[in-house]
C-alpha atoms as a PDB file:
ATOM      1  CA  UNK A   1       8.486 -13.609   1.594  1.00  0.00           C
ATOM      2  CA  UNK A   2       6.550 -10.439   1.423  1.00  0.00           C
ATOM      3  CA  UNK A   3       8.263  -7.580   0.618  1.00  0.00           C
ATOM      4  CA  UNK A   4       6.822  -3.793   0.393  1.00  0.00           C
ATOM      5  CA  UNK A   5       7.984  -0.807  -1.705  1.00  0.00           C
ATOM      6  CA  UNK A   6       7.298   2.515  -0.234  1.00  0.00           C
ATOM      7  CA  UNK A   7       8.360   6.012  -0.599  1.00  0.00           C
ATOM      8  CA  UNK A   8       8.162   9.028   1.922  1.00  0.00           C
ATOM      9  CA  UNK A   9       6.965  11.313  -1.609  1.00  0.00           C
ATOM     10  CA  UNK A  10       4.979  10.298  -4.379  1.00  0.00           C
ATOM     11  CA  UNK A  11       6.900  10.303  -7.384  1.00  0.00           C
ATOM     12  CA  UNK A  12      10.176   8.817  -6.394  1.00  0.00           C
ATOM     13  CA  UNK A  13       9.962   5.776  -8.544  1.00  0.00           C
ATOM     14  CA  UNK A  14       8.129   3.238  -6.477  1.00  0.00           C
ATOM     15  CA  UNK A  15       5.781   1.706  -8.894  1.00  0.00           C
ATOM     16  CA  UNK A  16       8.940   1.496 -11.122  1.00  0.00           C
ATOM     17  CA  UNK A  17      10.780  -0.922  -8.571  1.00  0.00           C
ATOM     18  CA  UNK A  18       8.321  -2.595  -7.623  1.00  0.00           C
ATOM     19  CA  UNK A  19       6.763  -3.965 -11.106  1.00  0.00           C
ATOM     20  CA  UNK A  20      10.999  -4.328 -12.091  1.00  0.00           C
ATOM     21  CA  UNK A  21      11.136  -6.404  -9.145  1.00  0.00           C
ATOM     22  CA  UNK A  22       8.016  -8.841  -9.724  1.00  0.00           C
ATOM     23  CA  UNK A  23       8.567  -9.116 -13.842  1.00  0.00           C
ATOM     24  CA  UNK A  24      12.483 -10.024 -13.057  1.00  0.00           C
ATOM     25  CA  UNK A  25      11.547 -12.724 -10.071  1.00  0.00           C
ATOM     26  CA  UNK A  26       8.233 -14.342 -12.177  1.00  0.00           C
ATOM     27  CA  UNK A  27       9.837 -16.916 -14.234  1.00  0.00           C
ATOM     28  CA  UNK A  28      11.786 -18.330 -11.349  1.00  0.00           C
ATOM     29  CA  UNK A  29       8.897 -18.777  -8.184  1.00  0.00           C
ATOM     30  CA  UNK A  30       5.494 -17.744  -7.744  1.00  0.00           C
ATOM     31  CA  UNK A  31       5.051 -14.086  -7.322  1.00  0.00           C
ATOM     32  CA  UNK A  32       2.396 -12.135  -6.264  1.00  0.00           C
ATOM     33  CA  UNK A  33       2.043  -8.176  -7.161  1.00  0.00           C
ATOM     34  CA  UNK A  34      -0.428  -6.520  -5.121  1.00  0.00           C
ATOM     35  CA  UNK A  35      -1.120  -2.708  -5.336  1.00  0.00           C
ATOM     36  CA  UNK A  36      -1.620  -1.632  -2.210  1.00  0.00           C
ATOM     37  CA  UNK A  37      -1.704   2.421  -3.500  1.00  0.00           C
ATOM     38  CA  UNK A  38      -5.737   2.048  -3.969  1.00  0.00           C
ATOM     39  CA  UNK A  39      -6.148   6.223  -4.532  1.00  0.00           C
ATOM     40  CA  UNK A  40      -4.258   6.251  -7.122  1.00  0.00           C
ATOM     41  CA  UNK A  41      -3.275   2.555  -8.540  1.00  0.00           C
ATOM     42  CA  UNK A  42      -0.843   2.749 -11.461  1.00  0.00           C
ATOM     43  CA  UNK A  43       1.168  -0.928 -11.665  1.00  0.00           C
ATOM     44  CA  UNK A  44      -1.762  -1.786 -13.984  1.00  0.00           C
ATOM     45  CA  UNK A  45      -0.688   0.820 -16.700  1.00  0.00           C
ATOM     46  CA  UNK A  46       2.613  -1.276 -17.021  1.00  0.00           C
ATOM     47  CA  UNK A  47       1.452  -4.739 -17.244  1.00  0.00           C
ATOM     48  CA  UNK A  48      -1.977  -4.223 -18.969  1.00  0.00           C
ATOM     49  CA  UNK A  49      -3.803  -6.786 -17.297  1.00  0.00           C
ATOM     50  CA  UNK A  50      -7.041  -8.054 -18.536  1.00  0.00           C
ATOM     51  CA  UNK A  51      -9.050  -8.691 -15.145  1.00  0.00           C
ATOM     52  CA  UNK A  52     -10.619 -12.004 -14.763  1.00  0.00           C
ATOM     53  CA  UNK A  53     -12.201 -10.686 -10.789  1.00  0.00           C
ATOM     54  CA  UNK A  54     -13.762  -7.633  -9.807  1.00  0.00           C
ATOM     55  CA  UNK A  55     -15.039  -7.883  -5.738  1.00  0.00           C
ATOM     56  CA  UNK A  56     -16.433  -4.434  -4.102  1.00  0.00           C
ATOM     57  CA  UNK A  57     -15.434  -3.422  -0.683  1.00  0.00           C
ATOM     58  CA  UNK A  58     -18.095  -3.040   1.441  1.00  0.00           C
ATOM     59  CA  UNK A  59     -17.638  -0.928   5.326  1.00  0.00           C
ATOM     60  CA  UNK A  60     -20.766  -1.241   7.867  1.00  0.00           C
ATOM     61  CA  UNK A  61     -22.873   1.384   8.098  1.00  0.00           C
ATOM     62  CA  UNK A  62     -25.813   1.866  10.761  1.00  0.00           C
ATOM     63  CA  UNK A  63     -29.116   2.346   9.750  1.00  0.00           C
ATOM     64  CA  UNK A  64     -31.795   3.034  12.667  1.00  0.00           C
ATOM     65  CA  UNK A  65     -35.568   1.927  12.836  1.00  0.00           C
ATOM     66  CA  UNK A  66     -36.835   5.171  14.368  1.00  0.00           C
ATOM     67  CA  UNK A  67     -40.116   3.111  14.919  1.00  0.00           C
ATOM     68  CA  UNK A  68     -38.661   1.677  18.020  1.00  0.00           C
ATOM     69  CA  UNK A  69     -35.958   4.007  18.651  1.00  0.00           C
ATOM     70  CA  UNK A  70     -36.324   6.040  21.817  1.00  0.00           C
ATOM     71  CA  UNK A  71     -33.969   8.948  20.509  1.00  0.00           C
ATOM     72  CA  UNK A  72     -31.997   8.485  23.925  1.00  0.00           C
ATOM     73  CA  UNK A  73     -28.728   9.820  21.979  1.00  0.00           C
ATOM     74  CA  UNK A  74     -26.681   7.141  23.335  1.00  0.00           C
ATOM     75  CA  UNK A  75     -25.233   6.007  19.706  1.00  0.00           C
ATOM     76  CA  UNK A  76     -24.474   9.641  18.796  1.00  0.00           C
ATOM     77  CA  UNK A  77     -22.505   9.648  21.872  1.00  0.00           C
ATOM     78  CA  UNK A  78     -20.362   6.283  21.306  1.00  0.00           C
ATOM     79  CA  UNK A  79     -19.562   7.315  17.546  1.00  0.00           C
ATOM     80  CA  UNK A  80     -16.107   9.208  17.355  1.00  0.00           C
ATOM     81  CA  UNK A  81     -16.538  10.209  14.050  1.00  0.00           C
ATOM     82  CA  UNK A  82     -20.335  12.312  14.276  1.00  0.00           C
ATOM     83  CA  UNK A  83     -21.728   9.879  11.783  1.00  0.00           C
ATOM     84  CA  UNK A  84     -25.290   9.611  13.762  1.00  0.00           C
ATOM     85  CA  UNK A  85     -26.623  13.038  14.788  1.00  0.00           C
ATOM     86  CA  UNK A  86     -30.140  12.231  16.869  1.00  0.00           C
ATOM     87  CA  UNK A  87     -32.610  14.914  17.491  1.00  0.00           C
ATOM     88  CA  UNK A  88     -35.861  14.917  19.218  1.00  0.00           C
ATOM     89  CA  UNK A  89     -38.045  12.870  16.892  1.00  0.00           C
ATOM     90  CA  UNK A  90     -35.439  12.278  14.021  1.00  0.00           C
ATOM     91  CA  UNK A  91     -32.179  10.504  13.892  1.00  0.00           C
ATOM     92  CA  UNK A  92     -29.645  11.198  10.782  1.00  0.00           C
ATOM     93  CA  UNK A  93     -27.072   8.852   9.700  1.00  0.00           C
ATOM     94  CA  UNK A  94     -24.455  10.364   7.735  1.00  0.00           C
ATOM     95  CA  UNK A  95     -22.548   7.494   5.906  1.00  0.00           C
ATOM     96  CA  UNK A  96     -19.205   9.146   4.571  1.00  0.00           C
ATOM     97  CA  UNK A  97     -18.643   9.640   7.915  1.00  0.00           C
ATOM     98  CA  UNK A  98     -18.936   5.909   9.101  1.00  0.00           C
ATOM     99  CA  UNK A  99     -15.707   3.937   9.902  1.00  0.00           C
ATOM    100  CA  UNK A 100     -17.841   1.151  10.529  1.00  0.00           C
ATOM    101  CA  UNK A 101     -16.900   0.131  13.801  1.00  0.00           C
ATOM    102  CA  UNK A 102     -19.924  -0.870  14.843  1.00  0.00           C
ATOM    103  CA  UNK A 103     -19.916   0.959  18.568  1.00  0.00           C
ATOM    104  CA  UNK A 104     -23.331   2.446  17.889  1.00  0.00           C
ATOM    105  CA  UNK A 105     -25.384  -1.130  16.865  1.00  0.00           C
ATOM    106  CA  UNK A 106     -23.763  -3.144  19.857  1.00  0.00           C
ATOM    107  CA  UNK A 107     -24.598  -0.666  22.306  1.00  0.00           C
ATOM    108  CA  UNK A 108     -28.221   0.508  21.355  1.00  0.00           C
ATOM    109  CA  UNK A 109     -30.389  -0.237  24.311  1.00  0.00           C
ATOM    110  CA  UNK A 110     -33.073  -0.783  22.241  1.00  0.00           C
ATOM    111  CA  UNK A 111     -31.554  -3.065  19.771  1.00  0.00           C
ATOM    112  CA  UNK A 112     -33.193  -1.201  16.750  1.00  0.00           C
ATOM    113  CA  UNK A 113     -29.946  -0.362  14.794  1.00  0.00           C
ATOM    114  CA  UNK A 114     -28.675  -2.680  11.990  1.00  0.00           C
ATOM    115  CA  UNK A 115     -25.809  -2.378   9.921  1.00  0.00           C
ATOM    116  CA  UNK A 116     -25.746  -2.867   6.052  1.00  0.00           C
ATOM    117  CA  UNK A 117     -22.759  -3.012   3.329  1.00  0.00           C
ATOM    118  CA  UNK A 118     -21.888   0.399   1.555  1.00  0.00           C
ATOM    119  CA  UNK A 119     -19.433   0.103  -1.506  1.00  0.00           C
ATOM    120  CA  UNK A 120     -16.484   2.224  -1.249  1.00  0.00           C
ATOM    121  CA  UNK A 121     -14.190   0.811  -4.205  1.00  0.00           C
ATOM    122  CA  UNK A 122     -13.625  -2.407  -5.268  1.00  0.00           C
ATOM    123  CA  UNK A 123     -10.562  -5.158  -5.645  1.00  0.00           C
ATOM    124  CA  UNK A 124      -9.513  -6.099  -9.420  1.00  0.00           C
ATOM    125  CA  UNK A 125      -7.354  -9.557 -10.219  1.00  0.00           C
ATOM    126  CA  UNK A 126      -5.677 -10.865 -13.633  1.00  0.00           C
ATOM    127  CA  UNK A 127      -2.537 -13.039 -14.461  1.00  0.00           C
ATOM    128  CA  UNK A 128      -0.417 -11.492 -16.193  1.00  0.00           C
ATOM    129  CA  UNK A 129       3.354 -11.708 -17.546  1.00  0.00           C
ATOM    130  CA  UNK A 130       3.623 -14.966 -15.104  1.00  0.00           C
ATOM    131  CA  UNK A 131       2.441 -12.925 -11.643  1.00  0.00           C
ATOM    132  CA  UNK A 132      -0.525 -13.249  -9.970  1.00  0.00           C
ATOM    133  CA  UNK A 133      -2.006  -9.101 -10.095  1.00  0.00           C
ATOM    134  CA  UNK A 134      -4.333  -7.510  -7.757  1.00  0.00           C
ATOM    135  CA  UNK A 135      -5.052  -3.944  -7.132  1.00  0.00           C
ATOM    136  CA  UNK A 136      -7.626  -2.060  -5.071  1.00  0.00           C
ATOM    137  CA  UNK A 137      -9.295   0.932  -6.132  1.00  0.00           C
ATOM    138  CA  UNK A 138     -11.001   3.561  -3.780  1.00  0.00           C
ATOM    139  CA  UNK A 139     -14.220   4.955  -4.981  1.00  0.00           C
ATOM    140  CA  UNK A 140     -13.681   9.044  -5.813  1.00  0.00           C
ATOM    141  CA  UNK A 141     -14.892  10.973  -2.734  1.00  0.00           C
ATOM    142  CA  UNK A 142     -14.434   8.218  -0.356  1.00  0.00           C
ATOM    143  CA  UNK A 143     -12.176   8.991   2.560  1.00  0.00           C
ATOM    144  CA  UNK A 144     -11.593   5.418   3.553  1.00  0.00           C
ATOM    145  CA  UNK A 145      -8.295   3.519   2.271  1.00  0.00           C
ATOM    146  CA  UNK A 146      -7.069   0.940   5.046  1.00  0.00           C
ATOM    147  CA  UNK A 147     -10.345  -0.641   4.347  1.00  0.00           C
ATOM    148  CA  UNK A 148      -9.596  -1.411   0.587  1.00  0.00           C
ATOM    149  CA  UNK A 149      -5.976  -1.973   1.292  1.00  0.00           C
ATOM    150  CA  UNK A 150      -6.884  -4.643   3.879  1.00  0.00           C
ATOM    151  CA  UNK A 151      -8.784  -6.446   1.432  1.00  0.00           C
ATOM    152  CA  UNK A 152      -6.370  -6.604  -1.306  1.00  0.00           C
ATOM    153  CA  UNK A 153      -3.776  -7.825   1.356  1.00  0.00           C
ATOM    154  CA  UNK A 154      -6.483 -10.704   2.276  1.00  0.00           C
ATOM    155  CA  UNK A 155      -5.831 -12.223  -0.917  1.00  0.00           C
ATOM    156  CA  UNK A 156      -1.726 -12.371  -0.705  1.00  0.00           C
ATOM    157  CA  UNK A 157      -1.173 -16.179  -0.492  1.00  0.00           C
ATOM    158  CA  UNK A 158       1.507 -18.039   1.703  1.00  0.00           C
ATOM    159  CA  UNK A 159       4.380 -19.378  -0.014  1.00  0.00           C
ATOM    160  CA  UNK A 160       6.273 -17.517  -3.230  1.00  0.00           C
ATOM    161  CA  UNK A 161       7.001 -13.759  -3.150  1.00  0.00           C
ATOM    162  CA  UNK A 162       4.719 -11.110  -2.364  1.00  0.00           C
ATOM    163  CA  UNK A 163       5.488  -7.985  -3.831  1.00  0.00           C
ATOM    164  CA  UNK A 164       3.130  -4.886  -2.028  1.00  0.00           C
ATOM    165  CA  UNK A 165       3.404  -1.516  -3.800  1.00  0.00           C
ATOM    166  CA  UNK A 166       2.268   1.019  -0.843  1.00  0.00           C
ATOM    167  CA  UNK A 167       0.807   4.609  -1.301  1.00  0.00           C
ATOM    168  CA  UNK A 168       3.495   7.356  -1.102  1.00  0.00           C
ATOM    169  CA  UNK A 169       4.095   9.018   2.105  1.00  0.00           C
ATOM    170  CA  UNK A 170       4.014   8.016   6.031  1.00  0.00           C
ATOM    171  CA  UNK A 171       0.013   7.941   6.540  1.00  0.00           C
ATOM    172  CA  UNK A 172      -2.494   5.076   7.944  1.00  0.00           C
ATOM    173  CA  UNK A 173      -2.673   3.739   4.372  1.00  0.00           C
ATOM    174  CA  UNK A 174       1.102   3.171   4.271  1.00  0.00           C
ATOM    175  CA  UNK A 175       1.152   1.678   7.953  1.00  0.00           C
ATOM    176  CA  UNK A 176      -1.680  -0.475   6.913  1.00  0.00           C
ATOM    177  CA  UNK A 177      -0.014  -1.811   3.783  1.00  0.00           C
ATOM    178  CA  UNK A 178       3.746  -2.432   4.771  1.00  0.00           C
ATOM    179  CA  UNK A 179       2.966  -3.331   8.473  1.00  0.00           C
ATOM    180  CA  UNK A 180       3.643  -7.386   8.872  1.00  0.00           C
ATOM    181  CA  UNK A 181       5.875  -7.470   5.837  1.00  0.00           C
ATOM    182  CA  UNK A 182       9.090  -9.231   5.975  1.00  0.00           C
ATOM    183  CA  UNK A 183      10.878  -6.358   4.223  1.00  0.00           C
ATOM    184  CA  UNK A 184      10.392  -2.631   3.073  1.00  0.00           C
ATOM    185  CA  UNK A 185      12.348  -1.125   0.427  1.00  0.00           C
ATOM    186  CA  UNK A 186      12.228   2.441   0.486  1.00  0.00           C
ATOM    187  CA  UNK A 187      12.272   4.102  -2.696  1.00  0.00           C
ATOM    188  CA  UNK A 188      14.034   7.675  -2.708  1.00  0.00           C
ATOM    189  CA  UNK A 189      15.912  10.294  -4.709  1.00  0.00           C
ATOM    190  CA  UNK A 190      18.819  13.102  -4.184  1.00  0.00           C
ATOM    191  CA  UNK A 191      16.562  15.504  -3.641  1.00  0.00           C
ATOM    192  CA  UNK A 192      16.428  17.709  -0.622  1.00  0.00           C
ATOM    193  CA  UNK A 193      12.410  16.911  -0.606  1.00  0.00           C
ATOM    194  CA  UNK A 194      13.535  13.158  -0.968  1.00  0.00           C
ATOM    195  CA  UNK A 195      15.847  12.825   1.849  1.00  0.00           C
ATOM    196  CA  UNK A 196      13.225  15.009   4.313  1.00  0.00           C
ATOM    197  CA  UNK A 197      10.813  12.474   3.264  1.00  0.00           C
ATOM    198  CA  UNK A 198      13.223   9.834   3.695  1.00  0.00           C
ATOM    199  CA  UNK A 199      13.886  10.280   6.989  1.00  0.00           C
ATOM    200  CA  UNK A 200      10.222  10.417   7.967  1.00  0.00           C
ATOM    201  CA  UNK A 201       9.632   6.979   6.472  1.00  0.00           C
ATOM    202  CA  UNK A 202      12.827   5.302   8.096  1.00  0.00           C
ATOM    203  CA  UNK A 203      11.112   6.379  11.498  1.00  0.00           C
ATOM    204  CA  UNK A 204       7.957   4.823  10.305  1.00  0.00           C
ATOM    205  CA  UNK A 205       9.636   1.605   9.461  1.00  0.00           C
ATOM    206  CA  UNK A 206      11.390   1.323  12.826  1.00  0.00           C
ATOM    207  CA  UNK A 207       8.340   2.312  14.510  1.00  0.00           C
ATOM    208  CA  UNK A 208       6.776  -1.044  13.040  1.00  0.00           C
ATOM    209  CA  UNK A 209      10.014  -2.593  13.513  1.00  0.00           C
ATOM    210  CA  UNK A 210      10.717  -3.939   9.942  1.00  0.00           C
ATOM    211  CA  UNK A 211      13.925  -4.788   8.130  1.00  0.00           C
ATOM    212  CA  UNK A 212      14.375  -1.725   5.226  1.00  0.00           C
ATOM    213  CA  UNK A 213      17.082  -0.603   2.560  1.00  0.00           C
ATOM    214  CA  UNK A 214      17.047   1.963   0.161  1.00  0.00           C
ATOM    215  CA  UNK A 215      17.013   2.252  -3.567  1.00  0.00           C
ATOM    216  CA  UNK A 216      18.095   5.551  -4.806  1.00  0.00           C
ATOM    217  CA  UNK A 217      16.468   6.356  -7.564  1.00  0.00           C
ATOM    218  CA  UNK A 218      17.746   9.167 -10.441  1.00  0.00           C
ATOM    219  CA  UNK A 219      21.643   8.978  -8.916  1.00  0.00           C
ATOM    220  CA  UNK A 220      24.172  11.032 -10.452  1.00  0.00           C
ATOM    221  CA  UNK A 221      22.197  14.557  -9.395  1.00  0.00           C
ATOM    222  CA  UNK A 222      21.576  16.223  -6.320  1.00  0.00           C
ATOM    223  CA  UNK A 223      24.522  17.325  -3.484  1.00  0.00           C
ATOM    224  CA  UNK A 224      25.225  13.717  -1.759  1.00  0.00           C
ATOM    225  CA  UNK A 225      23.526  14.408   1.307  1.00  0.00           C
ATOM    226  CA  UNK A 226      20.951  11.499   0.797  1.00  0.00           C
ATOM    227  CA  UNK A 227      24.180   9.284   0.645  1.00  0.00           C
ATOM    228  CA  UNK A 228      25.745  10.962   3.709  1.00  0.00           C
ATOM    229  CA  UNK A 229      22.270  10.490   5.832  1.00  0.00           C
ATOM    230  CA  UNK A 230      22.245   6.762   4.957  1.00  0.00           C
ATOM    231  CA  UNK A 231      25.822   6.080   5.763  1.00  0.00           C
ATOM    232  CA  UNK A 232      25.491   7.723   8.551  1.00  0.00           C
ATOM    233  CA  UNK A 233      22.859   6.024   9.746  1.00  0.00           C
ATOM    234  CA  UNK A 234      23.523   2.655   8.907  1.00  0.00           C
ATOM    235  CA  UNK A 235      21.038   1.578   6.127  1.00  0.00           C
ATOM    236  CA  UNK A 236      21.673  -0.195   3.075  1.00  0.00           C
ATOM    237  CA  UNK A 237      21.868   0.920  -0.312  1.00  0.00           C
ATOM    238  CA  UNK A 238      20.469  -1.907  -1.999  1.00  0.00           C
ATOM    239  CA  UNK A 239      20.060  -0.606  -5.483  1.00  0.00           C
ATOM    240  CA  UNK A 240      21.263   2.080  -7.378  1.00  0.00           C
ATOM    241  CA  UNK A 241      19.250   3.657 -10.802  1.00  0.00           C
ATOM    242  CA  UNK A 242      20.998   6.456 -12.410  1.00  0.00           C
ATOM    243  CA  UNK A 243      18.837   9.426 -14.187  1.00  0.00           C
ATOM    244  CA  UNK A 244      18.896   8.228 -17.486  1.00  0.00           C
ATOM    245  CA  UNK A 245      16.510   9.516 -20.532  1.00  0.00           C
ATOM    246  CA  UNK A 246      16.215   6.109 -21.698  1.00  0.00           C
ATOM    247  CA  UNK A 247      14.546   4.995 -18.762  1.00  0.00           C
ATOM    248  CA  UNK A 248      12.352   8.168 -18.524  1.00  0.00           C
ATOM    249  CA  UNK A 249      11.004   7.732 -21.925  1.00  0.00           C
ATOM    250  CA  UNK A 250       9.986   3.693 -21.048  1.00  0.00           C
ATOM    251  CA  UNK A 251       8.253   5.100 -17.930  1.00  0.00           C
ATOM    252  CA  UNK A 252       6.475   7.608 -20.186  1.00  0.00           C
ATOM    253  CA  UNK A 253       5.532   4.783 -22.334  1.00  0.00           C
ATOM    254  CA  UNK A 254       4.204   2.419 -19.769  1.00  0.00           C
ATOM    255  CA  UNK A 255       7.155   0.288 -20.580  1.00  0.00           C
ATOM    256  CA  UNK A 256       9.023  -1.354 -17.603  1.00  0.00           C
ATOM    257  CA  UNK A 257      12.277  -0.995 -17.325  1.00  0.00           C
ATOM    258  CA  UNK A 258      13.027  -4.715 -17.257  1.00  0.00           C
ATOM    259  CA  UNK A 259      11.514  -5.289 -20.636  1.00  0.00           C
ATOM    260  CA  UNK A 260      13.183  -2.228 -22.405  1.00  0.00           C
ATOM    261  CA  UNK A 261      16.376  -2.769 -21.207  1.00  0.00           C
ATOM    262  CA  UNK A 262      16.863  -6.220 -20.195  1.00  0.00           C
ATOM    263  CA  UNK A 263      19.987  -6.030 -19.056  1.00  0.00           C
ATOM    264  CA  UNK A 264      18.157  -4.693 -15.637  1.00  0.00           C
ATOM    265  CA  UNK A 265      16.453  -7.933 -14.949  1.00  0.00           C
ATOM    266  CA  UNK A 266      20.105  -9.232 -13.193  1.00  0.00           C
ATOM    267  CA  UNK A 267      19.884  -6.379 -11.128  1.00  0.00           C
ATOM    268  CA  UNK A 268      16.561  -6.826  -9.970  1.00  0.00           C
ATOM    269  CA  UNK A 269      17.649 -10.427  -8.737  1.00  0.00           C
ATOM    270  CA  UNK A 270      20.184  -9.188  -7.421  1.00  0.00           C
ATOM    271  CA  UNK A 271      18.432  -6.746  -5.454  1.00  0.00           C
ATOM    272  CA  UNK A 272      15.940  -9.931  -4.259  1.00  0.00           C
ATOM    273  CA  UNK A 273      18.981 -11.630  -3.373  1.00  0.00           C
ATOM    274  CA  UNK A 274      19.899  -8.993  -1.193  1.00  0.00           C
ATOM    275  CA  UNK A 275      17.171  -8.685   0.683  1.00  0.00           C
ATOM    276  CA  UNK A 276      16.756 -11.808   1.541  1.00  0.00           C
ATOM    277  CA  UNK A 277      19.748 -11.858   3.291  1.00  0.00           C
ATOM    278  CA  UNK A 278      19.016  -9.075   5.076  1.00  0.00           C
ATOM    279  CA  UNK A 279      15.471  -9.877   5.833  1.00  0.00           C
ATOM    280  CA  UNK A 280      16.644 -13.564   7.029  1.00  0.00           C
ATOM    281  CA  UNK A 281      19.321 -11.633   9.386  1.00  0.00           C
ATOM    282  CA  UNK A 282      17.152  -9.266  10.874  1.00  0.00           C
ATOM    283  CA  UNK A 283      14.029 -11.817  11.518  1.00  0.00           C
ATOM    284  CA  UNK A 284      16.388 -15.064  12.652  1.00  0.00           C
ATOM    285  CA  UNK A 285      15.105 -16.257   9.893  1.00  0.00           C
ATOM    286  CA  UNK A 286      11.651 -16.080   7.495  1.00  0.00           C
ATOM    287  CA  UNK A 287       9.266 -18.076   6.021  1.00  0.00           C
ATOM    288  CA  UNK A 288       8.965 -18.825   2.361  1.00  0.00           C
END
């Protein structure tokens, strides 16, 4: 099963839920944890992994012979982006700009552009705490996550759990990392910022038509309305986490929850157990 954490705001408690979820299922199956969040990766600080693999991510870019090119503009014109600008003698590639569709080397009438790899982060692995870790990391200044998240997600193997923590939020690096999942837990608080956010990432997951719940993070505060909305609306609360200073002060310390209070781990399956359930109801049935 793969299941995906995501939040509509950063700082909702994602990374906490999902590391919970993958320390309290790792004794029992095989469990993957892949961090999908590649601008800002953070799982790592909470299971100090010691990577074994390091790959870089390479996109496409062009790169013209002007010796046989013609200047006939005609690859400045296919590129959405205005990563080739060509001038009367001189043709200039600008490579930050370069999605690396490769529009402008397939149609080239004279054949004389060529595409080579350009780093633009790179994908880290380690076993750890009895779950298979990966993360992707997006070189500073790049512009380009759904590449990096793609590759990370090449790497989730069939069978066992697959845990995906997503970027916060309701952009094309979410999309790209909880699209095909089985399940997306969506992480919020009682906030009025939460449940605003909220309710633009429910509409994202129906959009991609995915099973979801929520975990409400920090209960016990705020004026109900995040309960109200979700009642209302028909979505599970799978999992409840009160505002506690014990908690905060093992999140400050990079220590999960599951480890510094134990006691959490039968939640955590519990949770699991839950969305199975769910995700086996609203799929007529998933593969394991």
């Amino acid at each position: 099963m793969k299941i995906a954490v995501a939040s509509g705001k950063g700082g909702t408690g994602k990374t906490l839920v999902a590391v919970s979820l993958a320390l309290s299922l790792s004794q029992g199956e095989h469990v993957q944890l892949l961090d999908c969040d590649v601008e800002e990766p953070n799982d790592h600080i909470f299971l100090n992994p010691e990577f074994s693999r390091r790959e870089s991510v390479l996109v496409q870019v062009p790169q013209v012979d002007e010796t046989g090119c013609t200047h006939c503009g005609e690859c400045a014109r296919v590129c959405a982006y205005h990563a080739i600008a060509v001038f009367a003698s001189r043709v200039l590639v600008f490579p930050q700009l370069c999605h690396g569709c490769g529009a402008c080397s397939y149609l080239c009438p004279e054949n004389v552009i060529i595409e080579s790899g350009r780093e633009i982060g790179v994908v880290e692995s380690a076993r750890v705490k009895g779950i298979d870790f990966m993360h992707g990391k997006l070189t500073v200044g790049e512009a380009l996550a759904p590449p990096v998240i793609r590759e990370v997600q090449r790497h989730a193997q069939s069978g066992g759990t697959v845990i995906i923590d997503a970027s916060p939020g309701t952009s094309c690096p979410v999309v790209e990392a909880v699209k095909g999942s089985d399940f997306c837990i969506l992480v919020t608080e009682p906030t009025p910022f939460g449940l605003n956010d909220l309710m633009l990432a429910v509409e994202m997951v129906k959009k991609l038509d995915l099973p979801f719940g929520v975990v409400l993070n920090r209960s016990g505060t705020g004026d109900g309305k995040t309960l109200e909305y979700c009642r209302e609306e028909g979505i599970p609360i799978l999992l409840t986490i009160p505002l506690d200073t014990r908690i905060a002060r093992l999140y400050s310390k990079g220590i999960p929850l599951v480890e510094g209070i134990p006691e959490w781990k039968e939640r955590f399956i519990e949770l699991f157990a839950k969305i199975t359930e769910l995700a086996y109801e609203g799929s007529g049935g998933i593969k394991r």
